[in-house]
Structure formats: C-alpha cells, structure tokens
N, C-alpha and C. Protein backbone atom coordinates (compact mmCIF):
# COMPACT_ATOMS: atom_id res chain seq x y z
N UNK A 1 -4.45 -1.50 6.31
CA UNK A 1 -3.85 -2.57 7.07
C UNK A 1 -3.34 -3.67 6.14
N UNK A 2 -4.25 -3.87 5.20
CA UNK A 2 -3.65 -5.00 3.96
C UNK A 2 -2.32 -4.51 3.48
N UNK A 3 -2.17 -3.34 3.29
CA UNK A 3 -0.65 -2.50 2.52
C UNK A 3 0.54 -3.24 3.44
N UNK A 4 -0.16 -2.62 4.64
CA UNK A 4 1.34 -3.03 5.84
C UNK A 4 1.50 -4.93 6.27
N UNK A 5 0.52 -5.18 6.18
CA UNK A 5 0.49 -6.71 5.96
C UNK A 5 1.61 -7.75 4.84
N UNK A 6 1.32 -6.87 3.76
CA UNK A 6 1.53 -7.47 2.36
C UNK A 6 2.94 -7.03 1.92
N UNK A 7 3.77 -5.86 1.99
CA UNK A 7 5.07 -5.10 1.44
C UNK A 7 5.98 -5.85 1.98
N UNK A 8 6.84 -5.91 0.98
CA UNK A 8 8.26 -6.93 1.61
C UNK A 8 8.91 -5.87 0.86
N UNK A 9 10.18 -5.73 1.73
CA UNK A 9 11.24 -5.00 0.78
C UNK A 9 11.93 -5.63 -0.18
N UNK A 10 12.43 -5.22 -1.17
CA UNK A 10 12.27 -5.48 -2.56
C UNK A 10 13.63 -5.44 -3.34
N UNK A 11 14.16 -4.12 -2.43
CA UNK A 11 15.57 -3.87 -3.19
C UNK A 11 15.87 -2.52 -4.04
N UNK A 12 14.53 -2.05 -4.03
CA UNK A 12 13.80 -1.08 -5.57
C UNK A 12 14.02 0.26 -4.64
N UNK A 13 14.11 0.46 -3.66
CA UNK A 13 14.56 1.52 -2.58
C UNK A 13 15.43 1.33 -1.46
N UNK A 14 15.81 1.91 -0.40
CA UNK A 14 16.78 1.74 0.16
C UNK A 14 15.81 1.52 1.64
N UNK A 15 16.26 0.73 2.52
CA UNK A 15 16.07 0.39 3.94
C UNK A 15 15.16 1.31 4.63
N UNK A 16 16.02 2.12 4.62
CA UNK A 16 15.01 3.48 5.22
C UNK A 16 14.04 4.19 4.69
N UNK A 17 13.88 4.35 3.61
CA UNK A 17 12.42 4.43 2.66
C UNK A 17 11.47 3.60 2.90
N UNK A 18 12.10 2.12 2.99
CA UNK A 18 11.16 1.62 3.37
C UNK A 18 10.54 1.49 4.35
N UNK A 19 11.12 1.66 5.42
CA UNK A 19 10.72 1.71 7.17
C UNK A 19 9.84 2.90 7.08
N UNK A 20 10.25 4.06 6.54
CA UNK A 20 9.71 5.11 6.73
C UNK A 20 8.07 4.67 6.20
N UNK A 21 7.96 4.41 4.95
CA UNK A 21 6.52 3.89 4.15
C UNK A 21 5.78 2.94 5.31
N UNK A 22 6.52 2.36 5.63
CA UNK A 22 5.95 1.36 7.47
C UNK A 22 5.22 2.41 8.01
N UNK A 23 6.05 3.61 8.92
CA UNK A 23 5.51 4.41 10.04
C UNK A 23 4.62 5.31 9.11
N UNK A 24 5.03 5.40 7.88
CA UNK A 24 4.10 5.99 7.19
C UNK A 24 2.67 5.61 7.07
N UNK A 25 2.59 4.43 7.40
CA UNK A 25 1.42 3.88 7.25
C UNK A 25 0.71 3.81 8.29
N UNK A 26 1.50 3.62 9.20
CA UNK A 26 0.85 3.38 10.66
C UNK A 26 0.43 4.52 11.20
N UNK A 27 0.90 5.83 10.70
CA UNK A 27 0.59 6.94 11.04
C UNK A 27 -1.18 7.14 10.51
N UNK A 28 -1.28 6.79 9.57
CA UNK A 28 -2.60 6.27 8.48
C UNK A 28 -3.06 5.96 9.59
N UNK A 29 -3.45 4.48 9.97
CA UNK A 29 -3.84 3.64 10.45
C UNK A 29 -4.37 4.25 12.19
N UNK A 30 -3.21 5.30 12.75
CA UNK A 30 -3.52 5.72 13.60
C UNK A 30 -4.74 6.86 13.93
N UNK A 31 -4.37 7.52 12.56
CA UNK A 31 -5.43 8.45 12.14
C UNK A 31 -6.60 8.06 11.94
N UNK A 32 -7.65 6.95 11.40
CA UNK A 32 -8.29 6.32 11.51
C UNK A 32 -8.99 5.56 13.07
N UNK A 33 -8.09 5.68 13.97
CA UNK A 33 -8.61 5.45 15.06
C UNK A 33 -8.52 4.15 15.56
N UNK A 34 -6.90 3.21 14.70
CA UNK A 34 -6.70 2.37 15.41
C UNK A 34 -5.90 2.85 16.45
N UNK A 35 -5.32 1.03 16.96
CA UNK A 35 -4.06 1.51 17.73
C UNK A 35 -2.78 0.75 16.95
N UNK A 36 -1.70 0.54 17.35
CA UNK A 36 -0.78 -0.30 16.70
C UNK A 36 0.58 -0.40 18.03
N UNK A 37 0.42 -1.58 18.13
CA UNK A 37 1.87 -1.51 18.82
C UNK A 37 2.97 -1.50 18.52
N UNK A 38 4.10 -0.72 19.16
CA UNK A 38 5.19 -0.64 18.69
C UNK A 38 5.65 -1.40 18.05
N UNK A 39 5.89 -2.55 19.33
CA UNK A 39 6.50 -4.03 18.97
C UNK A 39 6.03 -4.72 17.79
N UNK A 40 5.01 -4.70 17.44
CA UNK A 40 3.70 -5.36 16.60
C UNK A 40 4.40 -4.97 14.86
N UNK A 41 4.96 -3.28 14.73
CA UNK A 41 5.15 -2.79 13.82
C UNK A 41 6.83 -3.25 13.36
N UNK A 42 7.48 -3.44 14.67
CA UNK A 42 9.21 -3.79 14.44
C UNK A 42 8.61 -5.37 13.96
N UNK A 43 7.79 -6.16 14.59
CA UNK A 43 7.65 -7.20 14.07
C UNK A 43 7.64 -7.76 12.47
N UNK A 44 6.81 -7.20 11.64
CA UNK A 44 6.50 -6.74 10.60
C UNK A 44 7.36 -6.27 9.76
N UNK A 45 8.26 -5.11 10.01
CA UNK A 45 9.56 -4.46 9.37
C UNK A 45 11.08 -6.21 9.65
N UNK A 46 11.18 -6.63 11.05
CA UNK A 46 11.87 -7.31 10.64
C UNK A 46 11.75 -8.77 9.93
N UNK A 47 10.08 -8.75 9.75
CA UNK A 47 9.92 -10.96 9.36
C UNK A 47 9.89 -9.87 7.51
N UNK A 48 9.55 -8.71 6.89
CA UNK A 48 9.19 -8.84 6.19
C UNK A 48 11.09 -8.49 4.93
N UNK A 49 12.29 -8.34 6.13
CA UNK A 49 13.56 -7.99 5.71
C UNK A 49 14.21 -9.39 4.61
N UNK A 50 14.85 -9.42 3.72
CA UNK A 50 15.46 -10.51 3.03
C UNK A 50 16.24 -11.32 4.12
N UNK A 51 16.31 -12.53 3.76
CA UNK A 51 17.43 -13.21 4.81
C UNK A 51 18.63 -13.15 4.75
C-alpha cells in the first residue's frame, strides 16, 4: 500500500506502464485480502499525473 501511495510518474516510462504498475499493484493488494475502490485507485493515478 506504501508503493501505491508514494509513485508519481516520472517521465522514465510511458503513461500506460505506469497505470498498468497501479492495477498491478492493486491486483497485489487484492490478493492479500484487501478491497480497493475503483474510484479510490483513478484517484491516485490522476492527483499523482504532472500538471
């Protein structure tokens, strides 16, 4: 949860690599036996985008 908290995109990969490393994670996270909301995760992908 700290990973997906903390990653800002960077520039060092492309948009969609990075989104993917997102659901990638959450897929993690789900496996473990949280939950995650959708919304919760677009939240995250868009505050963590450059301006």
């Amino acid at each position: 949860m700290s990973r997906l908290t903390t990653m800002k995109f960077d520039g060092s990969r492309s948009m969609y690599e990075h989104v993917i490393e997102i659901s990638n994670i959450k897929a993690r996270i789900r496996n473990m036996g949280m939950s995650m909301d959708e919304s919760f995760l677009v939240q995250f992908i868009i505050n963590y985008l450059p301006p």
